[in-house]
Every structure is written in C-alpha cells, then in structure tokens.
N, C-alpha and C. Protein backbone atom coordinates (compact mmCIF):
# COMPACT_ATOMS: atom_id res chain seq x y z
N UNK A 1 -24.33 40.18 25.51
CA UNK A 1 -24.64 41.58 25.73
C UNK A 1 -25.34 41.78 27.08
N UNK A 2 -25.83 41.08 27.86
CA UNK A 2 -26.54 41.06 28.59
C UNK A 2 -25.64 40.87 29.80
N UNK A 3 -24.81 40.59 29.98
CA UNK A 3 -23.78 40.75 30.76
C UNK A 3 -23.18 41.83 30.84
N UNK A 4 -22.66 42.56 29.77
CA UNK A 4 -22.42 43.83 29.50
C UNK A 4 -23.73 45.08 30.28
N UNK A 5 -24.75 44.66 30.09
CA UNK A 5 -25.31 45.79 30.22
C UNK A 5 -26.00 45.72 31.90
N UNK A 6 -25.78 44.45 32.15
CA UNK A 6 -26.06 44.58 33.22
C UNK A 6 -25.07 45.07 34.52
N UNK A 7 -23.57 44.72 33.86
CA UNK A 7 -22.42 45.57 34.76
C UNK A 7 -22.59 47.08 34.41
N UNK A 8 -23.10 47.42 32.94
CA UNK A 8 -23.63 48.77 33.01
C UNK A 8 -24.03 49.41 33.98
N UNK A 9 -25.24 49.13 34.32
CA UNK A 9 -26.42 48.80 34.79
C UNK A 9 -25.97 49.23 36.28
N UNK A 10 -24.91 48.23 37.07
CA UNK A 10 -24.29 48.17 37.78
C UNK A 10 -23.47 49.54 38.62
N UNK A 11 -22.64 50.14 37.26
CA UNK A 11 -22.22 50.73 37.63
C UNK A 11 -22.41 52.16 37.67
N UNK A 12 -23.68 52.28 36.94
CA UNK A 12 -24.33 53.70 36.46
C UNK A 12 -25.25 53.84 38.34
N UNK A 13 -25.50 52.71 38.66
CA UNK A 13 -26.54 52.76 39.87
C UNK A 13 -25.57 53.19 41.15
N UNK A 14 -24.09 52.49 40.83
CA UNK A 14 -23.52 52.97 41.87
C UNK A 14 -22.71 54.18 41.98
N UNK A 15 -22.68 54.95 40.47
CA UNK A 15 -22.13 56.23 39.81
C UNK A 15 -23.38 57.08 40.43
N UNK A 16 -24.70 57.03 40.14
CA UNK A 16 -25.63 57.90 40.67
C UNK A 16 -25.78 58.50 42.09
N UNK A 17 -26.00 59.78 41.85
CA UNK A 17 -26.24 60.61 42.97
C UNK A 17 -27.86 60.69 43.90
N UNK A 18 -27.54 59.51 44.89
CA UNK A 18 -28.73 58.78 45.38
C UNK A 18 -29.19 59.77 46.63
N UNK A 19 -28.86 61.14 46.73
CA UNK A 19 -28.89 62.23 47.92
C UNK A 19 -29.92 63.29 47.36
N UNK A 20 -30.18 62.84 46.32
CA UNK A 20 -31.78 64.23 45.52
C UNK A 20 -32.78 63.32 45.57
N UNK A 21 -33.49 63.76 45.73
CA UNK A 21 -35.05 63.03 45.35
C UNK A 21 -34.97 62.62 43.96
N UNK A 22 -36.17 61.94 43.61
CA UNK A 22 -36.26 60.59 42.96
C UNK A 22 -36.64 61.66 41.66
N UNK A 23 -37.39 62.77 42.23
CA UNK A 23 -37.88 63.61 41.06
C UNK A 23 -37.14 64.16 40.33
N UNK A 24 -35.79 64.59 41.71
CA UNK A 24 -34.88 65.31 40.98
C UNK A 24 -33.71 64.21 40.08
N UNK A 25 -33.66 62.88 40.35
CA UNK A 25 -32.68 62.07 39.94
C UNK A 25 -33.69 61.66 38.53
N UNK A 26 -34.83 61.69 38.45
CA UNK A 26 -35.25 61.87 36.78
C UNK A 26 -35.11 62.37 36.21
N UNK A 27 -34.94 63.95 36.55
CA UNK A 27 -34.54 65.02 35.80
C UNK A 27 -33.30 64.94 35.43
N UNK A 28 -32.63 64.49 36.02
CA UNK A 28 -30.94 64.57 35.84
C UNK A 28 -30.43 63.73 35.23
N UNK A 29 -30.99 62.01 34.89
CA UNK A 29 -30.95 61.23 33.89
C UNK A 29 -31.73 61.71 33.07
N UNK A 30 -32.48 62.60 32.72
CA UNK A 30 -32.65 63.17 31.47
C UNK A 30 -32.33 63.76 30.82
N UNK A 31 -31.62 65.08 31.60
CA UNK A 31 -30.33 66.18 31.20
C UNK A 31 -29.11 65.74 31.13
N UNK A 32 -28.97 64.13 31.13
CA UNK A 32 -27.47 63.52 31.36
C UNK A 32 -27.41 62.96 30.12
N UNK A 33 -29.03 62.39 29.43
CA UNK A 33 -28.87 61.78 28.06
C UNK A 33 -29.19 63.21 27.28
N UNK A 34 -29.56 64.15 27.14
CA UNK A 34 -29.95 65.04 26.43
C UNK A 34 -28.60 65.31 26.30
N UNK A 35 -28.21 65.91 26.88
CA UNK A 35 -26.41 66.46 26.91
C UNK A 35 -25.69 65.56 26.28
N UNK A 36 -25.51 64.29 26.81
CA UNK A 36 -24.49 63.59 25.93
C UNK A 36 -25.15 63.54 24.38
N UNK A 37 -26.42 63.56 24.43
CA UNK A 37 -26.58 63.48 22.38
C UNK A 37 -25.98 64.81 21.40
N UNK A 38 -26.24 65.28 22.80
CA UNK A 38 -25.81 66.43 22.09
C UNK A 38 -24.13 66.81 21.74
N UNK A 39 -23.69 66.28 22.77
CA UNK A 39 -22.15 65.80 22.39
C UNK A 39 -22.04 64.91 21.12
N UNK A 40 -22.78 64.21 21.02
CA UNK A 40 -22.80 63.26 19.64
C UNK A 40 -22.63 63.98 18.79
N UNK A 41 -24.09 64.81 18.28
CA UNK A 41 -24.07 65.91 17.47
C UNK A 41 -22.75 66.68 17.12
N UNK A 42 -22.28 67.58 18.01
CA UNK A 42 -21.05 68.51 18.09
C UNK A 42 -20.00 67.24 17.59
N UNK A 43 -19.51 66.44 17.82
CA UNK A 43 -18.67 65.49 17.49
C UNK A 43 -18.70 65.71 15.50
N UNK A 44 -19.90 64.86 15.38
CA UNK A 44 -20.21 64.99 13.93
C UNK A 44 -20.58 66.86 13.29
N UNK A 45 -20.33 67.19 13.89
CA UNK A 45 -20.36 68.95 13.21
C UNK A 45 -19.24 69.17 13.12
N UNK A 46 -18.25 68.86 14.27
CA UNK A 46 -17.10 69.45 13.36
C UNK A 46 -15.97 68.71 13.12
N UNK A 47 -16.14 67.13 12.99
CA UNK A 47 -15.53 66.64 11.88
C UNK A 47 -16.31 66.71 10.67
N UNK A 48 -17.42 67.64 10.07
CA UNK A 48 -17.71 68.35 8.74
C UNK A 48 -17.76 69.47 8.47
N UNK A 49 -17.98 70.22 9.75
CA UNK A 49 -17.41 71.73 8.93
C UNK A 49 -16.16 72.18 9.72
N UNK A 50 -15.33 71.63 10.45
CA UNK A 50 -14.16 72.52 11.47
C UNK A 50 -13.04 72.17 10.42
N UNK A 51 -12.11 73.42 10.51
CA UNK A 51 -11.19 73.16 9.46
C UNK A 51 -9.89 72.57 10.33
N UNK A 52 -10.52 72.82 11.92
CA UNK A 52 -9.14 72.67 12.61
C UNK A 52 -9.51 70.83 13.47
N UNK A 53 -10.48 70.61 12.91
CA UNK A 53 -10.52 68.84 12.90
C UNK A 53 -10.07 68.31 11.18
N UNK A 54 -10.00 69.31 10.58
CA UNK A 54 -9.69 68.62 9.28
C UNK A 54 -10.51 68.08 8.30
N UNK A 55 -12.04 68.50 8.44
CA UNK A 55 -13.21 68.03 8.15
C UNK A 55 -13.14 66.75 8.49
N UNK A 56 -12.57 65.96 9.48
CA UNK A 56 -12.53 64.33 9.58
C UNK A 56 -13.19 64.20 10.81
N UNK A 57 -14.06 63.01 10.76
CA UNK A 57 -14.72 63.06 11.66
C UNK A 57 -13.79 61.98 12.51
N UNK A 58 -13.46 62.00 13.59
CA UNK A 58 -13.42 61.38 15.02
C UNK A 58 -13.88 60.40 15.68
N UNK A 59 -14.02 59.03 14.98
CA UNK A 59 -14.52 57.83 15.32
C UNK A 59 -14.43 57.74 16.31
N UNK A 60 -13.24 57.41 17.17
CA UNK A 60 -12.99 57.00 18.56
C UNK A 60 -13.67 58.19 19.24
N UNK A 61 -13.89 59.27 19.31
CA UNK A 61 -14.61 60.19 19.88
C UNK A 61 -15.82 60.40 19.85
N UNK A 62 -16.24 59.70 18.76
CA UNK A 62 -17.63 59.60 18.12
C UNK A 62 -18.10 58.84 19.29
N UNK A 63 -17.34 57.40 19.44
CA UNK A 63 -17.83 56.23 19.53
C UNK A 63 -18.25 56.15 21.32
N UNK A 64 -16.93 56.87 21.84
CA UNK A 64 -16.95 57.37 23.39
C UNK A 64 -17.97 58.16 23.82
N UNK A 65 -18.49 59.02 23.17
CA UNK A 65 -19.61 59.92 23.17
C UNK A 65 -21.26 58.70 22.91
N UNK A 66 -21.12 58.43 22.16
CA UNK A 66 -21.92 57.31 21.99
C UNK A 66 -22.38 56.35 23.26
N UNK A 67 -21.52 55.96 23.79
CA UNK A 67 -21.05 55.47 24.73
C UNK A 67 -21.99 56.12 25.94
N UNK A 68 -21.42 57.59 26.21
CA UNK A 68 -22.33 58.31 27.19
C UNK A 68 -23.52 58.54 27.07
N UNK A 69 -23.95 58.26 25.94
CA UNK A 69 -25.16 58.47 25.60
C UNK A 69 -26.32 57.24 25.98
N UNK A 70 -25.57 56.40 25.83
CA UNK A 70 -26.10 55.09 26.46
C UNK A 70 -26.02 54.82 28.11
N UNK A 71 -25.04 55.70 28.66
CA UNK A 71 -24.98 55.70 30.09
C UNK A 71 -25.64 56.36 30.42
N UNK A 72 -26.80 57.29 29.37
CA UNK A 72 -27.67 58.30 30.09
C UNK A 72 -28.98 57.65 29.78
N UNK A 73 -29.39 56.60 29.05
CA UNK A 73 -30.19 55.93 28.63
C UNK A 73 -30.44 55.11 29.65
N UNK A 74 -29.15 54.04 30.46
CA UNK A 74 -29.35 53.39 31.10
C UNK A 74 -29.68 53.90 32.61
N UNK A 75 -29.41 55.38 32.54
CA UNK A 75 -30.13 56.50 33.76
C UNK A 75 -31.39 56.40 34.02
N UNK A 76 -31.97 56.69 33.01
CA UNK A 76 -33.25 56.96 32.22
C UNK A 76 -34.01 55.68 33.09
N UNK A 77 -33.44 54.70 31.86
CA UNK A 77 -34.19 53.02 32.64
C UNK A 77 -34.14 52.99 34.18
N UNK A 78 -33.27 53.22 35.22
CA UNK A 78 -33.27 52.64 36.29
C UNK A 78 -34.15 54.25 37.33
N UNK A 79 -33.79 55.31 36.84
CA UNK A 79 -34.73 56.06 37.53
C UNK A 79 -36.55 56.21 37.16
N UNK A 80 -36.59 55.23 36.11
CA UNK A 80 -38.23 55.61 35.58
C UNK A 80 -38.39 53.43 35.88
N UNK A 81 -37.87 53.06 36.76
CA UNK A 81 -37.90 51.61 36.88
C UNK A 81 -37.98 50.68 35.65
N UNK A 82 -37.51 51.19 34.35
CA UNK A 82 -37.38 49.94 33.05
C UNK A 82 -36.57 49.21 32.89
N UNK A 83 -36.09 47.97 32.64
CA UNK A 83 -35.19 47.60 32.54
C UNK A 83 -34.24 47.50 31.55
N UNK A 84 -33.27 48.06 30.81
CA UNK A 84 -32.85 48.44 29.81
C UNK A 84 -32.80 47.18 28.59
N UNK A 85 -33.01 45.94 29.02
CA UNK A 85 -32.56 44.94 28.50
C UNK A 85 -34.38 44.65 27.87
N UNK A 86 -35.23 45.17 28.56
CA UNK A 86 -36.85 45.24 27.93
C UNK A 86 -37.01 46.22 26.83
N UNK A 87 -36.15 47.28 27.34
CA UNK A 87 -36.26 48.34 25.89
C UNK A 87 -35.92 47.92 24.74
N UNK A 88 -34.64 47.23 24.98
CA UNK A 88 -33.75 46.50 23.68
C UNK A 88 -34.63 45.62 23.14
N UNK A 89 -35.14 44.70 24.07
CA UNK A 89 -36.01 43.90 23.40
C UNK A 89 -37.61 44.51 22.81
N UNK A 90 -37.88 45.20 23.54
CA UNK A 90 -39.28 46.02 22.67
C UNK A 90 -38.58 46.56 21.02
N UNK A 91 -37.55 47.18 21.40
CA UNK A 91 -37.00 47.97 20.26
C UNK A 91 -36.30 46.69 19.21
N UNK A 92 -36.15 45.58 19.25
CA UNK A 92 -36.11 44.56 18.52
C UNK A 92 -37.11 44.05 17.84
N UNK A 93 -38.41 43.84 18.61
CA UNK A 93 -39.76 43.36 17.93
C UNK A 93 -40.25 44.54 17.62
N UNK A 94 -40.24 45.66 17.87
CA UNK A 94 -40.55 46.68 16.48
C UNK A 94 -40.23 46.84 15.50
N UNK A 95 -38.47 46.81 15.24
CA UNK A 95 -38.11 46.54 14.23
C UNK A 95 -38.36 45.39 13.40
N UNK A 96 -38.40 44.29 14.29
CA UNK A 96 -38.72 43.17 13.17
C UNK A 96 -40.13 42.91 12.24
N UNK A 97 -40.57 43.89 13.24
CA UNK A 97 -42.57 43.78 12.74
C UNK A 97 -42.24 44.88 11.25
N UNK A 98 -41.69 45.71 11.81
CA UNK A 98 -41.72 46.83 10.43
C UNK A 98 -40.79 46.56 9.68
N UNK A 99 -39.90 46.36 9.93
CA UNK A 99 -38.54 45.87 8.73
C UNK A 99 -38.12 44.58 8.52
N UNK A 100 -38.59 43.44 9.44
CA UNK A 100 -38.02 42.30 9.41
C UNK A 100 -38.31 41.35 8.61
C-alpha cells in the first residue's frame, strides 16, 4: 500500500494548482475533500430513494467517488505538511487501542 499511496501522493502534488498561495491551496484541499464526500453521500441517496437508479446502489460509482475522496484527503496531507502514510498509521493504533 505504500507504494500505492505514495504514487498517489505523487500525482495529486503534480495535479495541484501550485499558482495560489499556500492559504489558498488549503482551502481548496479542503473544499476538494468536502465536495467529494459529499458526492459519496448523493451516490448512496439515490441508489435508495431514486426510482430512476432503481433503488440500487452503484458500487463502481460508489467506489470511484470514494476514491476522490481520498484524493482530497491526500490534498489535505500534503498542503497542511502530514504525511498520509502517518495518518494511516495513527488511525491504525487508535483503532487497535479501542477495538483491538
């Protein structure tokens, strides 16, 4: 995974719009993960109530959305200097302390 996330990583840094200030490129990895969750959301709303999805929800669309949501995460990490692969791991030994 760590290979994975570091071509992430990679390519989100060279996808970013490095011509705004640093203040404004926080803001915008923030409105980039806010937005895509929110695509998540809408995904799962109306594969349960749209009659014209069929009440079925949209895995592969789910999953793509998902997806962006993590490309706004890995925004997040490189404009607030974290390294995404420290989050994972903080967010591992939390879980294991409380659930493990």
């Amino acid at each position: 995974m760590a290979d994975i996330l570091g071509d992430v990583k990679a390519i989100v840094e060279r996808t970013w719009n490095d011509l705004i200030s640093k203040e404004g490129r926080q803001h915008h990895a923030i409105y980039t993960l806010i937005t895509e969750a929110a695509e998540v959301a809408d995904v799962i709303k109306k594969g349960k109530y749209s009659p014209r999805h069929n009440y079925a929800l949209d895995r592969s669309h789910l999953t793509e959305e998902i997806g962006d949501v993590l490309y706004g995460i890995v925004a997040v990490c490189i404009e607030f200097d974290i390294d995404p692969e420290d989050a994972v791991t903080m967010l591992h030994e939390k879980l294991t302390r409380r659930y493990g």
